[in-house]
PDB file of N, CA and C in Angstrom:
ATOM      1  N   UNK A   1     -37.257 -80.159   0.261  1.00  0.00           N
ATOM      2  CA  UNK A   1     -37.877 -79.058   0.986  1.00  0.00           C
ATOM      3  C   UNK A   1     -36.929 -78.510   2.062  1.00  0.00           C
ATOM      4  N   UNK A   2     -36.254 -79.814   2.637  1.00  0.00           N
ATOM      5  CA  UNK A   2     -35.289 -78.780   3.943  1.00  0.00           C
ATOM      6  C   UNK A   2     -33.960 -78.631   2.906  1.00  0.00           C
ATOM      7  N   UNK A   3     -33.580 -79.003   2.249  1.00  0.00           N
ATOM      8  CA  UNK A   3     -32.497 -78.168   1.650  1.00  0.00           C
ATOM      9  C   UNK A   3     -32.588 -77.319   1.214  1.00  0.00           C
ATOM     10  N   UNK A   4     -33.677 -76.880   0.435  1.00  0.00           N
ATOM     11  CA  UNK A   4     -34.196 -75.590   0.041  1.00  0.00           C
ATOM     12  C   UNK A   4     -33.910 -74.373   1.188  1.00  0.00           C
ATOM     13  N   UNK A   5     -34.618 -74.586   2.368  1.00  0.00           N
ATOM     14  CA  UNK A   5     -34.751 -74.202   3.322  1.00  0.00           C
ATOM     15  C   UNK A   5     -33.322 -74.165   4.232  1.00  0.00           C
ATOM     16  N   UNK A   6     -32.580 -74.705   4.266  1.00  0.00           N
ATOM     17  CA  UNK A   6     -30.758 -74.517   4.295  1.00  0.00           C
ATOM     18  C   UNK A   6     -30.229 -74.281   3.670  1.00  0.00           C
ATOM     19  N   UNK A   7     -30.650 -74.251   2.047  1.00  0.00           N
ATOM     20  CA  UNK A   7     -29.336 -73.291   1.387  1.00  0.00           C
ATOM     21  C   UNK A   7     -29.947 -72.135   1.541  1.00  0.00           C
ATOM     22  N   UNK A   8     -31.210 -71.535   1.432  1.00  0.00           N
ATOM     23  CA  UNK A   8     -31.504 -70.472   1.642  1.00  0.00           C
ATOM     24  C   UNK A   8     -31.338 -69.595   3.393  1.00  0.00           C
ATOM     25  N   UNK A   9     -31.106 -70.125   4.257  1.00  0.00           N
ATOM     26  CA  UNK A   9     -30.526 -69.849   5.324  1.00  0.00           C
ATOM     27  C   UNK A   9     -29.001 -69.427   4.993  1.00  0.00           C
ATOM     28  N   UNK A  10     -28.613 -70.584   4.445  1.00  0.00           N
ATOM     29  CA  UNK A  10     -26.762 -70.412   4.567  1.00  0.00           C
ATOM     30  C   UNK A  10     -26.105 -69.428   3.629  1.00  0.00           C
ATOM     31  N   UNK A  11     -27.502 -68.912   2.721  1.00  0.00           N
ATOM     32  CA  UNK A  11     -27.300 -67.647   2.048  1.00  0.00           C
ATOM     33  C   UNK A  11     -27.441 -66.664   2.508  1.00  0.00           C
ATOM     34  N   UNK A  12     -28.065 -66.364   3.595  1.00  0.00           N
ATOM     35  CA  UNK A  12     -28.503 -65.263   4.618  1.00  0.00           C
ATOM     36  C   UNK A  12     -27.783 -64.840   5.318  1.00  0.00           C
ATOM     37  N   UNK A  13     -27.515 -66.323   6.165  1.00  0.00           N
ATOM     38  CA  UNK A  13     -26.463 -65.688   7.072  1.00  0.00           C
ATOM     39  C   UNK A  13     -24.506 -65.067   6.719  1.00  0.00           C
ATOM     40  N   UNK A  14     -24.547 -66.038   5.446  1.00  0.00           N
ATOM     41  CA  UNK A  14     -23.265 -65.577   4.667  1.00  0.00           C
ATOM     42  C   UNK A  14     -23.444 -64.299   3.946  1.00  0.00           C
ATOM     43  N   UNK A  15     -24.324 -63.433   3.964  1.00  0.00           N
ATOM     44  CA  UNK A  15     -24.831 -62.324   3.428  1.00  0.00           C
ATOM     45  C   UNK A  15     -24.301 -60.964   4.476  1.00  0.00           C
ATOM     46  N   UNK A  16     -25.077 -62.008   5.561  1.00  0.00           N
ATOM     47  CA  UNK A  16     -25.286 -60.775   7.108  1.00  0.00           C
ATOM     48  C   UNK A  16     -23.848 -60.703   7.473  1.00  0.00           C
ATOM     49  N   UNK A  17     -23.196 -61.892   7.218  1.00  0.00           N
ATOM     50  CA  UNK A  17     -21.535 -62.095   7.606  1.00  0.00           C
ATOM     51  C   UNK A  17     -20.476 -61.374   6.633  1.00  0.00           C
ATOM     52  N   UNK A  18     -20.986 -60.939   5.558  1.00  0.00           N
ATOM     53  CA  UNK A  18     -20.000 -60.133   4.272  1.00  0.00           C
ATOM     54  C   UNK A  18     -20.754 -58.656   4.773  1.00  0.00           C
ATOM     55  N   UNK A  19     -21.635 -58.565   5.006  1.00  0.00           N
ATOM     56  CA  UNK A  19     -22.092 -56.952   5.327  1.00  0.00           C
ATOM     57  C   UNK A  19     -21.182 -56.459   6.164  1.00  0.00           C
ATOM     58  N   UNK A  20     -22.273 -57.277   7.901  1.00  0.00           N
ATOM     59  CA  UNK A  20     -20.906 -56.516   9.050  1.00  0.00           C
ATOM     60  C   UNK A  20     -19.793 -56.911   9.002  1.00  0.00           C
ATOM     61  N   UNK A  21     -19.022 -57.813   8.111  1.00  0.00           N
ATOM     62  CA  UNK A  21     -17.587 -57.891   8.298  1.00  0.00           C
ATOM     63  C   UNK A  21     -17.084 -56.300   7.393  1.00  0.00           C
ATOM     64  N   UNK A  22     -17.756 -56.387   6.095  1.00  0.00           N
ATOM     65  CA  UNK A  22     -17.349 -55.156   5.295  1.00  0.00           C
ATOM     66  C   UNK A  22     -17.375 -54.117   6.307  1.00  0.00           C
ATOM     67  N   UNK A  23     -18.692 -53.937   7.219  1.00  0.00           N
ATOM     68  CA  UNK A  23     -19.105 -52.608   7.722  1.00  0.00           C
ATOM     69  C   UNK A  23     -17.996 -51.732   9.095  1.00  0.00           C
ATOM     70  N   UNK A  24     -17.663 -53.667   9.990  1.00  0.00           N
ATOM     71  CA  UNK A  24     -16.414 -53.304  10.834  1.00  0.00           C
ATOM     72  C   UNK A  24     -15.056 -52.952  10.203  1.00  0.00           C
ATOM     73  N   UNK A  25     -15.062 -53.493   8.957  1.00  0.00           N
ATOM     74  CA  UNK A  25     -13.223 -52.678   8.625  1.00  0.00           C
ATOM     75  C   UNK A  25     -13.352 -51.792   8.049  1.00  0.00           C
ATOM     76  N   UNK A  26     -14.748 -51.147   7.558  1.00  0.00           N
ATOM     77  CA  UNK A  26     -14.800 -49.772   6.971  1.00  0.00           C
ATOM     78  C   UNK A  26     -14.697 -48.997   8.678  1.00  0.00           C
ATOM     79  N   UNK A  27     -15.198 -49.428   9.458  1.00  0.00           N
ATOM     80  CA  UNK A  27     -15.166 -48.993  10.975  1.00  0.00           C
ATOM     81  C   UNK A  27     -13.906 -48.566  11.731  1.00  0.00           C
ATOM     82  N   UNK A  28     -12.639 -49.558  10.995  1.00  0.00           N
ATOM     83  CA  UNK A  28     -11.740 -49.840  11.592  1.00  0.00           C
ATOM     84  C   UNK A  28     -10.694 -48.900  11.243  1.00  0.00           C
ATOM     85  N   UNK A  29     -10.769 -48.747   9.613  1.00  0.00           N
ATOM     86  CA  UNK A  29     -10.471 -48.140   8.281  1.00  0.00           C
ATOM     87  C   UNK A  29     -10.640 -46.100   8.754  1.00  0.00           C
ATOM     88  N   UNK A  30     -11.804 -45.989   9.190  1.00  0.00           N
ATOM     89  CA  UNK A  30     -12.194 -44.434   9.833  1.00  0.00           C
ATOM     90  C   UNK A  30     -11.464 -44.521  11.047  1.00  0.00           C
ATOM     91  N   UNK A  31     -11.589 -45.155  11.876  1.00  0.00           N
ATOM     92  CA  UNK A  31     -10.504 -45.257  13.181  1.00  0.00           C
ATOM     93  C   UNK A  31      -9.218 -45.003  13.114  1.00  0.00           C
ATOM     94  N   UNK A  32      -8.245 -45.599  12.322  1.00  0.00           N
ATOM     95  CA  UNK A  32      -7.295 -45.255  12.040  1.00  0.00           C
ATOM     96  C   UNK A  32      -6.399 -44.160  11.008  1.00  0.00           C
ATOM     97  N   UNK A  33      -7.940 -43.642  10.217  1.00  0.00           N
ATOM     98  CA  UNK A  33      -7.474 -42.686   9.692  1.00  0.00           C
ATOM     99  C   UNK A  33      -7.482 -40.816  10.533  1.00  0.00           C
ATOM    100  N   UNK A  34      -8.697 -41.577  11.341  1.00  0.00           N
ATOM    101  CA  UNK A  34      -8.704 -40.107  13.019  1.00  0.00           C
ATOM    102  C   UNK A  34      -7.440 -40.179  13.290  1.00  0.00           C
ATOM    103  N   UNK A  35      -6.556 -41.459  13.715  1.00  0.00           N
ATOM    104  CA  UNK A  35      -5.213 -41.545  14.470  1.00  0.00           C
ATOM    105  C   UNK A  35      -4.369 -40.572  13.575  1.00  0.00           C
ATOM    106  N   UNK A  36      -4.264 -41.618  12.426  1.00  0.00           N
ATOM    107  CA  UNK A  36      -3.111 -40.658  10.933  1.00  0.00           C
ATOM    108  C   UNK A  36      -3.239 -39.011  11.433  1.00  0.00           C
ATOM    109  N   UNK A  37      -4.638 -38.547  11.077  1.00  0.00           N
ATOM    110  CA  UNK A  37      -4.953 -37.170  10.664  1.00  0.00           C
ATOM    111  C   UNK A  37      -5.934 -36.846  11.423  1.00  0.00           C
ATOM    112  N   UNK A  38      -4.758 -36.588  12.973  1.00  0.00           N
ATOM    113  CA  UNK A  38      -6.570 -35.862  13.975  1.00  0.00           C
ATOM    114  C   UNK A  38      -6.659 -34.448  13.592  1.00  0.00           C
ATOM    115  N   UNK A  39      -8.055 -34.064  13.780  1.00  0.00           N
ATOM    116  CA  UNK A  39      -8.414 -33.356  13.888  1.00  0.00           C
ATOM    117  C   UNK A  39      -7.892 -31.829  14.478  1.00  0.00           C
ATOM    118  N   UNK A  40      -7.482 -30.916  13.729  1.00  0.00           N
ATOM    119  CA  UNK A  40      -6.568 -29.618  14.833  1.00  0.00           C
ATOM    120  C   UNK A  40      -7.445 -28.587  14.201  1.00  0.00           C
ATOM    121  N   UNK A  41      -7.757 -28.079  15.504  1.00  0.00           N
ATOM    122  CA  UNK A  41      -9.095 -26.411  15.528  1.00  0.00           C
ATOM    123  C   UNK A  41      -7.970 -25.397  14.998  1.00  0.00           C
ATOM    124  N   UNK A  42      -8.068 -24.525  14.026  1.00  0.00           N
ATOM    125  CA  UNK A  42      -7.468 -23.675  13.541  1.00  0.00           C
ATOM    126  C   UNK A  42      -7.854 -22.155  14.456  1.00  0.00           C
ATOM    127  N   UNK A  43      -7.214 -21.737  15.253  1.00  0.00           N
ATOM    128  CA  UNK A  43      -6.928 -20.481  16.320  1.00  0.00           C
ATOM    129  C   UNK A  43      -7.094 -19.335  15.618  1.00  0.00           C
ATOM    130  N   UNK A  44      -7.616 -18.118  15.067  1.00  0.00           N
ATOM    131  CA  UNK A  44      -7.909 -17.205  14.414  1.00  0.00           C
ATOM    132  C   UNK A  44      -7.608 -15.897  15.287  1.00  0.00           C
ATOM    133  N   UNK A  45      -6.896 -15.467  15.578  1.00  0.00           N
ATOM    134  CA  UNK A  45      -6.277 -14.471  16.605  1.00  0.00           C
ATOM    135  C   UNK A  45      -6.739 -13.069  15.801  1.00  0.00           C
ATOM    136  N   UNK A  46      -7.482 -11.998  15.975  1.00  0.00           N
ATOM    137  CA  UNK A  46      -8.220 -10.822  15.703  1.00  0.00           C
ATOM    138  C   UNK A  46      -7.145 -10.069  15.554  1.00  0.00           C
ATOM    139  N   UNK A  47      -6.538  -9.652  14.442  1.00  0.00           N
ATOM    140  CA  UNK A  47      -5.140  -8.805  14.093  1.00  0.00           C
ATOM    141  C   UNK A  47      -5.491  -7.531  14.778  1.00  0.00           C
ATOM    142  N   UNK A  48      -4.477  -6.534  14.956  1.00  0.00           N
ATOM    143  CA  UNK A  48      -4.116  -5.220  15.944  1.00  0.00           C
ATOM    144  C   UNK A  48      -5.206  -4.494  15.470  1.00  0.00           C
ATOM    145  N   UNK A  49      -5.900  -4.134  16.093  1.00  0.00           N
ATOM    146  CA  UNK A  49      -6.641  -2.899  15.587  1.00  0.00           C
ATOM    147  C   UNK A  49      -8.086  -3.339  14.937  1.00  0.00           C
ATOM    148  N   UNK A  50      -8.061  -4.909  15.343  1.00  0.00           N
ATOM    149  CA  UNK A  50      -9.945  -5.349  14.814  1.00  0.00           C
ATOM    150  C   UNK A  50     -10.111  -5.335  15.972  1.00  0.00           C
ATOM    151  N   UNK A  51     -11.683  -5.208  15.957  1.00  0.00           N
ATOM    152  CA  UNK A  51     -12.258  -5.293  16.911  1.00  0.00           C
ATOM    153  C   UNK A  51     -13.141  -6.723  17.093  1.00  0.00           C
ATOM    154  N   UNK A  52     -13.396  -7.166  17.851  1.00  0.00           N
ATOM    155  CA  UNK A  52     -15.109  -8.375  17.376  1.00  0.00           C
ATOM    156  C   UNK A  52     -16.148  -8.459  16.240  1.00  0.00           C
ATOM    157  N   UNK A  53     -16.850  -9.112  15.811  1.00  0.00           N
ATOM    158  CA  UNK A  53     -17.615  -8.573  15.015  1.00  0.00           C
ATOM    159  C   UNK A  53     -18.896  -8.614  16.030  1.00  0.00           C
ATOM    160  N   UNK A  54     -19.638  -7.336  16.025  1.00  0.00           N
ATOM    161  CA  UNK A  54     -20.732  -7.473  16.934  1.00  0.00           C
ATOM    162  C   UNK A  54     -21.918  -6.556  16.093  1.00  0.00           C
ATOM    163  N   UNK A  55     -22.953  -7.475  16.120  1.00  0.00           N
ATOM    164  CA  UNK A  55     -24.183  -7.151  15.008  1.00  0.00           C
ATOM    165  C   UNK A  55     -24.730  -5.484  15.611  1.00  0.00           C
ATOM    166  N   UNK A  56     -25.130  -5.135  13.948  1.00  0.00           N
ATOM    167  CA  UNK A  56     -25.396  -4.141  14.137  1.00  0.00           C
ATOM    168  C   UNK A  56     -26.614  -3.611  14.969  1.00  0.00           C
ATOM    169  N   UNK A  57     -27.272  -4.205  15.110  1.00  0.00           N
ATOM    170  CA  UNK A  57     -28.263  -4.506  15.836  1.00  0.00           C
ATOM    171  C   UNK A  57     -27.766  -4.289  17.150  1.00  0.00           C
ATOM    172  N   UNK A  58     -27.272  -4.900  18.067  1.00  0.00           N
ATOM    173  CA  UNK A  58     -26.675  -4.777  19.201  1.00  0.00           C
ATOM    174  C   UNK A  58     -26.574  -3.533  19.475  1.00  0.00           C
ATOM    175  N   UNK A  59     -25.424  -2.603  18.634  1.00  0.00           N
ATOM    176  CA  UNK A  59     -25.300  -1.399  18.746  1.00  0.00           C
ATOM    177  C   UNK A  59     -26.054  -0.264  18.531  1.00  0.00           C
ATOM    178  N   UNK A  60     -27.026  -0.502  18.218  1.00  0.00           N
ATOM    179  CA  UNK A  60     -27.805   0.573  17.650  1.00  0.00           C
ATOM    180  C   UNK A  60     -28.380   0.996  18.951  1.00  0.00           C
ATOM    181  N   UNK A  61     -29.120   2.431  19.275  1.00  0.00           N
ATOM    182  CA  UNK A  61     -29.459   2.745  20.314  1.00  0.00           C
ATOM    183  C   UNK A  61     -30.871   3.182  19.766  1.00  0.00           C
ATOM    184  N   UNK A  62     -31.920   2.656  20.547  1.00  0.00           N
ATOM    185  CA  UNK A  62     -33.460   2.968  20.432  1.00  0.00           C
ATOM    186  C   UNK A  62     -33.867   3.961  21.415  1.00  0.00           C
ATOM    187  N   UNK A  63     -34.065   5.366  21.194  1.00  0.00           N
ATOM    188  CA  UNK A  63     -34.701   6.216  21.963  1.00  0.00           C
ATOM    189  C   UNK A  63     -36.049   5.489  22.737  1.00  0.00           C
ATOM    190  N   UNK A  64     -35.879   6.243  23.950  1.00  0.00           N
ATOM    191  CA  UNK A  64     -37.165   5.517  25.312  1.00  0.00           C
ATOM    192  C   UNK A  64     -38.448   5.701  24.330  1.00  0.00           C
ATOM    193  N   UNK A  65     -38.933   6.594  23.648  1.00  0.00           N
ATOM    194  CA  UNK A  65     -39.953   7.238  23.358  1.00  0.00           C
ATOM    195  C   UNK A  65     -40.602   5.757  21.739  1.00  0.00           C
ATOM    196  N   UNK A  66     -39.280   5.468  21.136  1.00  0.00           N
ATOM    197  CA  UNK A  66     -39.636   5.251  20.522  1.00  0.00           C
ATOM    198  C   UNK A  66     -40.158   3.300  20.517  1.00  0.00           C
ATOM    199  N   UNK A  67     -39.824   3.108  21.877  1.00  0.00           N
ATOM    200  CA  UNK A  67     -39.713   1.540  22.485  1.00  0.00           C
ATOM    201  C   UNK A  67     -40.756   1.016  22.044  1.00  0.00           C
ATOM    202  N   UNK A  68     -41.830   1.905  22.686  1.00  0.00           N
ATOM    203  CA  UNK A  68     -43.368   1.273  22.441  1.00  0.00           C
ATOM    204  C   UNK A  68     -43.769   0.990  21.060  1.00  0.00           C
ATOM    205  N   UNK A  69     -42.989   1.438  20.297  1.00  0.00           N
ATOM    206  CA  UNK A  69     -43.548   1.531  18.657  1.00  0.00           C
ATOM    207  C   UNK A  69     -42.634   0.138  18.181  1.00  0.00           C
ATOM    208  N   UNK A  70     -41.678  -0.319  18.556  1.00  0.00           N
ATOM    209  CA  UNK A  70     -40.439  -0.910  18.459  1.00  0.00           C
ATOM    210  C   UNK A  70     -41.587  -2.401  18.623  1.00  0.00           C
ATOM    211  N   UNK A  71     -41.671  -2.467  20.401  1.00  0.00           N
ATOM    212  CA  UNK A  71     -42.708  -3.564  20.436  1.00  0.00           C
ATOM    213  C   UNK A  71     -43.919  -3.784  20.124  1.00  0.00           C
ATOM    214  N   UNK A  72     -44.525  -3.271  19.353  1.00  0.00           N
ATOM    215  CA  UNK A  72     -45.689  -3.069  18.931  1.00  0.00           C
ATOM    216  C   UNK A  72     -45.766  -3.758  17.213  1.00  0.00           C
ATOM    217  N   UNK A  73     -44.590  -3.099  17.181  1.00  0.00           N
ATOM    218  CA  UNK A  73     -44.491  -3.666  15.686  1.00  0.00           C
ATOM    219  C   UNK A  73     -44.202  -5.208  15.369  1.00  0.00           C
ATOM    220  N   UNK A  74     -43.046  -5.480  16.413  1.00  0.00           N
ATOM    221  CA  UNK A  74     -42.855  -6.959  16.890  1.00  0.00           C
ATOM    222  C   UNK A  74     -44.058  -8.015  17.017  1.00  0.00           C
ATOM    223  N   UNK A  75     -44.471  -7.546  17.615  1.00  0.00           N
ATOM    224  CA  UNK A  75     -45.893  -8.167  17.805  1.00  0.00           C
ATOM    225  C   UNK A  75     -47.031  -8.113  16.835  1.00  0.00           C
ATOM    226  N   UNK A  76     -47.226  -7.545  16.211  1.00  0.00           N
ATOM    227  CA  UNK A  76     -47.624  -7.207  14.922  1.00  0.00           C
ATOM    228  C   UNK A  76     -47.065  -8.257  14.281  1.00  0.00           C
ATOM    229  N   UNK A  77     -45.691  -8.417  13.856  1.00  0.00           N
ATOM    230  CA  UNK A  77     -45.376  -9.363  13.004  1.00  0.00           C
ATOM    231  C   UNK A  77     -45.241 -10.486  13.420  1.00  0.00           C
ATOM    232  N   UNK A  78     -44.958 -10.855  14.263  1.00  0.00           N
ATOM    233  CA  UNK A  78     -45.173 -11.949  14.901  1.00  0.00           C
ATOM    234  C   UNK A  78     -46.818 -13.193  14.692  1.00  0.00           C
ATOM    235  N   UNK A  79     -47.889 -11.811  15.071  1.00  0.00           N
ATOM    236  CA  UNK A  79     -48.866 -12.561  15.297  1.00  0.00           C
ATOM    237  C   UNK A  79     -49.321 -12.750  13.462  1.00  0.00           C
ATOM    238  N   UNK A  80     -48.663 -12.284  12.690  1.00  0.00           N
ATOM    239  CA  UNK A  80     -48.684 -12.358  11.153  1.00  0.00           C
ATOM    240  C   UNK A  80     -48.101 -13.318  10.879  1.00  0.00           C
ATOM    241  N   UNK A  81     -46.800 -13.545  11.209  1.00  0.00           N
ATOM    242  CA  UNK A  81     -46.171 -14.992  10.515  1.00  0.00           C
ATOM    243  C   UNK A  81     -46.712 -16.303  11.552  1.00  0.00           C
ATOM    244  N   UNK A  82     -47.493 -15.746  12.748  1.00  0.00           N
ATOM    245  CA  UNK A  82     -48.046 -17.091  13.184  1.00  0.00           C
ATOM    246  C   UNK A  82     -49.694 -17.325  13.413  1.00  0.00           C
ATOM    247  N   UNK A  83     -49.887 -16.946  12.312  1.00  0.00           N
ATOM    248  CA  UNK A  83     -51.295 -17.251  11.138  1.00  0.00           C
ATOM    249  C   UNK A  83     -51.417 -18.323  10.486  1.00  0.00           C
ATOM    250  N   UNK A  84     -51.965 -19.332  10.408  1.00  0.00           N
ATOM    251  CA  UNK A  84     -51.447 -20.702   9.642  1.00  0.00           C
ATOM    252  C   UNK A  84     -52.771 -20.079   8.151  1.00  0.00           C
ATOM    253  N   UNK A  85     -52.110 -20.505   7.229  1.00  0.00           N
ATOM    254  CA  UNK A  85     -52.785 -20.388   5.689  1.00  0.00           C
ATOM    255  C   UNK A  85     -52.563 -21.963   5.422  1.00  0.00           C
ATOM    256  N   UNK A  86     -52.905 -23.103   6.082  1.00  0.00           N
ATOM    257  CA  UNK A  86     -52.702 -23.885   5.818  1.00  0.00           C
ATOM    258  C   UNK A  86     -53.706 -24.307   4.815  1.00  0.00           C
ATOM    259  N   UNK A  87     -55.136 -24.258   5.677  1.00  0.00           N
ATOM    260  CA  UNK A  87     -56.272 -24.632   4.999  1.00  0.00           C
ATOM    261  C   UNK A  87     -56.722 -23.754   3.504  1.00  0.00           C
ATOM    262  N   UNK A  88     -56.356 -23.063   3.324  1.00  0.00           N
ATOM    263  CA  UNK A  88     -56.021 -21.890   1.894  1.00  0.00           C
ATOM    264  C   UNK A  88     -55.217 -22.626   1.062  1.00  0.00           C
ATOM    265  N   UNK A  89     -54.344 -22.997   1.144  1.00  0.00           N
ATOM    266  CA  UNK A  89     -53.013 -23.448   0.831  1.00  0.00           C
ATOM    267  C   UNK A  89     -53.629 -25.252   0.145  1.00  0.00           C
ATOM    268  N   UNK A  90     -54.174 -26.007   1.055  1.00  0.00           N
ATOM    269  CA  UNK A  90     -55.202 -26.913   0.860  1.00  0.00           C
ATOM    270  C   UNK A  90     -56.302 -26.943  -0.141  1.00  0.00           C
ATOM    271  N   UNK A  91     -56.915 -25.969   0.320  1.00  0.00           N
ATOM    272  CA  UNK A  91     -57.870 -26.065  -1.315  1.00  0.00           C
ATOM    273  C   UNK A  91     -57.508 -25.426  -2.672  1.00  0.00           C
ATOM    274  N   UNK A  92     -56.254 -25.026  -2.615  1.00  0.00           N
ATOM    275  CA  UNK A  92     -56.065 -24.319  -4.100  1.00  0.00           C
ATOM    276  C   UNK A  92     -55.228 -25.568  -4.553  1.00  0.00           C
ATOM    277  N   UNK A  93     -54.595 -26.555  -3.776  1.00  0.00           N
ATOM    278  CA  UNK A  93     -53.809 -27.392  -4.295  1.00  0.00           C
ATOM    279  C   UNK A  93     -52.233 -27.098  -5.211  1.00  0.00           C
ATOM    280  N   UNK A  94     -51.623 -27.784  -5.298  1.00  0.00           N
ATOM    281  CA  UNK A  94     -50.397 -27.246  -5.490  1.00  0.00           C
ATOM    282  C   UNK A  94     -49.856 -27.907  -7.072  1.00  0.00           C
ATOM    283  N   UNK A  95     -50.307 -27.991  -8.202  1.00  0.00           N
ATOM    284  CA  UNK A  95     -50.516 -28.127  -8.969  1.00  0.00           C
ATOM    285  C   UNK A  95     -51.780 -28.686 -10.106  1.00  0.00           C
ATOM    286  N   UNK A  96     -51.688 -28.939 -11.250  1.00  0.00           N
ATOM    287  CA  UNK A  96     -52.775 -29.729 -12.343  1.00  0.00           C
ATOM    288  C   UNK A  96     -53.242 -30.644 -12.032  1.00  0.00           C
ATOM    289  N   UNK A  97     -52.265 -31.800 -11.314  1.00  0.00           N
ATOM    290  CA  UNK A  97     -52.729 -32.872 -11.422  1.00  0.00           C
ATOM    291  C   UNK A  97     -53.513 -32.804 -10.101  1.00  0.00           C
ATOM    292  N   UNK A  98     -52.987 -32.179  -8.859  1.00  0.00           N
ATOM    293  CA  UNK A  98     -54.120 -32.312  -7.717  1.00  0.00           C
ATOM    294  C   UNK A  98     -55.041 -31.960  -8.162  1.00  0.00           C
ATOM    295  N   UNK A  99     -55.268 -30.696  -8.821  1.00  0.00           N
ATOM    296  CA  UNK A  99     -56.422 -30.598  -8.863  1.00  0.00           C
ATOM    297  C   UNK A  99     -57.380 -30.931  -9.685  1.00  0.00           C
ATOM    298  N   UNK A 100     -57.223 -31.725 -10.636  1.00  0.00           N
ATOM    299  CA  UNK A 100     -58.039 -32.771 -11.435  1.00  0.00           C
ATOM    300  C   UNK A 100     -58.036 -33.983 -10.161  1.00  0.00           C
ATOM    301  N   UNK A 101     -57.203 -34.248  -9.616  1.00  0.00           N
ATOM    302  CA  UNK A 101     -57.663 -35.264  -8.720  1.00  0.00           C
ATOM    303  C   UNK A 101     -58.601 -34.897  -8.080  1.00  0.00           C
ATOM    304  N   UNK A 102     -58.344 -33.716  -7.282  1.00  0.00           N
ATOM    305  CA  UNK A 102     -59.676 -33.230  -6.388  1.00  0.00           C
ATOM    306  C   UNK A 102     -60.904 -33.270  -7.045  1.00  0.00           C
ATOM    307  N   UNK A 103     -60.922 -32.659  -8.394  1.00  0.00           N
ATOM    308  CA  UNK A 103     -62.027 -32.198  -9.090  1.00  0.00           C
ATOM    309  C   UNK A 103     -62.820 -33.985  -9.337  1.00  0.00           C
ATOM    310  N   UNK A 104     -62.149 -34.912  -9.361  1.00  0.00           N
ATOM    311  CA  UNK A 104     -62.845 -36.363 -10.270  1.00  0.00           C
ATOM    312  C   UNK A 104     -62.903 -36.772  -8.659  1.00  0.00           C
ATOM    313  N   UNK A 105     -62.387 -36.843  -7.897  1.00  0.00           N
ATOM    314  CA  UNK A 105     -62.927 -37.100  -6.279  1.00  0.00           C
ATOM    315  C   UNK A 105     -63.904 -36.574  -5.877  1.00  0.00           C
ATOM    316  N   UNK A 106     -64.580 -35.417  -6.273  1.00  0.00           N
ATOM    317  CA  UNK A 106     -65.523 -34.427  -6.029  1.00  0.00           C
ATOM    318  C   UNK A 106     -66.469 -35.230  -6.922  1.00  0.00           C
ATOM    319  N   UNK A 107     -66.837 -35.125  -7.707  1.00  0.00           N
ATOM    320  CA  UNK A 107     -67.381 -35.840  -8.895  1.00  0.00           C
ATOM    321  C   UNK A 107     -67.827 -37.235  -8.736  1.00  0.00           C
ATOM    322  N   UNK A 108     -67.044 -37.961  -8.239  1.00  0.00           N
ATOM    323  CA  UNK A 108     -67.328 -39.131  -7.275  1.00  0.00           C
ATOM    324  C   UNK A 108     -68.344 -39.108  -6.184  1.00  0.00           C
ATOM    325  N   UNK A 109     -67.718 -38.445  -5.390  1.00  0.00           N
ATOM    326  CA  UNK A 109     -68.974 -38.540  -4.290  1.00  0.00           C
ATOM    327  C   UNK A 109     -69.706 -37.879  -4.571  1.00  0.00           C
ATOM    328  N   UNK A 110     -69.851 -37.042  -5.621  1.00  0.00           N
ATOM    329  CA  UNK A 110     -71.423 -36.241  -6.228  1.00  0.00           C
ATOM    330  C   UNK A 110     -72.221 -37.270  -6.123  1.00  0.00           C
ATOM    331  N   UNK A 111     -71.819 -38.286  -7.424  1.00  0.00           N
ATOM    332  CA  UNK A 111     -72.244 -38.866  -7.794  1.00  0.00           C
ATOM    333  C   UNK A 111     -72.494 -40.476  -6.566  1.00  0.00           C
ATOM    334  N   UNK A 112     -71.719 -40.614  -6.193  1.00  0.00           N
ATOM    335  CA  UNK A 112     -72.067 -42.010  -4.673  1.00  0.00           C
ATOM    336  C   UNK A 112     -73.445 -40.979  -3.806  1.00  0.00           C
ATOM    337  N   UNK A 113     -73.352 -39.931  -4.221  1.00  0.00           N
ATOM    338  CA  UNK A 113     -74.275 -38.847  -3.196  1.00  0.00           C
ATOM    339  C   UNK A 113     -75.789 -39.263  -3.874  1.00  0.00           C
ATOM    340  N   UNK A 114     -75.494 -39.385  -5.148  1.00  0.00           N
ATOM    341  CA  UNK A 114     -76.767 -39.257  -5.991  1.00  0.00           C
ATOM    342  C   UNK A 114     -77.427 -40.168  -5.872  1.00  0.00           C
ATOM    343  N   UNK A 115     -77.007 -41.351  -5.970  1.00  0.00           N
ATOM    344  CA  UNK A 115     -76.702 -42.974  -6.086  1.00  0.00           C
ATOM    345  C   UNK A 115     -77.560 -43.430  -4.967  1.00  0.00           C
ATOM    346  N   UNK A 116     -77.089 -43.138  -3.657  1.00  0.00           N
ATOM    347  CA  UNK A 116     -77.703 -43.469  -2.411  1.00  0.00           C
ATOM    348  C   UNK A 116     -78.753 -42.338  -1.755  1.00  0.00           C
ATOM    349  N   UNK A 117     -79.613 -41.919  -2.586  1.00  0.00           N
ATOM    350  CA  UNK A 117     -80.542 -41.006  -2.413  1.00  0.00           C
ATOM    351  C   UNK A 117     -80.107 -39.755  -1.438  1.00  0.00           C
ATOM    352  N   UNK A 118     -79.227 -39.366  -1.366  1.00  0.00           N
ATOM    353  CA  UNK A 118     -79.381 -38.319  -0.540  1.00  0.00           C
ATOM    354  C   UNK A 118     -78.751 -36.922  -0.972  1.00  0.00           C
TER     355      UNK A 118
END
């Protein structure tokens, strides 16, 4: 019984001892390959005559008049994509098999409904 119980220890811990030994020279192994081959940021200098790239958006100019319509619409969509259809989304189920599950779950407690008089 206790040898059982010591070879199965001395398998464990010689287990845990081949892991993190593997895991520190794979450790050691990435360490020295940063040294070999550090890392260098490649400098991209904007040739004569580019400009930035700056979204079109940015540039565009919105007449005063037309602001209110601008935020209005924003808000509009906004309060649209933060509508949850979750519970919609829930009872149609998202394929066959849910919904034979649902349907024989339903069916179930019909029936536990029937069962216990109520």
């Amino acid at each position: 019984m206790i040898q059982n119980l010591l070879d199965g220890a001395s398998v464990a811990i010689s287990g845990l001892i081949i892991t993190f030994s593997s895991l520190g020279l794979f450790a050691v192994v990435i360490y020295l390959l940063g040294i070999v081959f550090p890392f260098k940021e490649e400098k991209v200098a904007p040739e004569e005559g580019e400009e930035e790239s700056v979204s079109p958006v940015s540039q565009a100019s919105v007449a005063s008049d037309d602001l209110p319509v601008v935020i209005a619409a924003a808000i509009a969509f906004h309060r649209q994509k933060a509508q949850s259809n979750l519970g919609s989304s829930l009872e149609v189920g998202k394929s066959g098999w849910w919904s034979a599950k649902r349907y024989h779950s339903q069916q179930r407690l019909g029936n536990r409904m029937t069962r216990s008089g109520k």
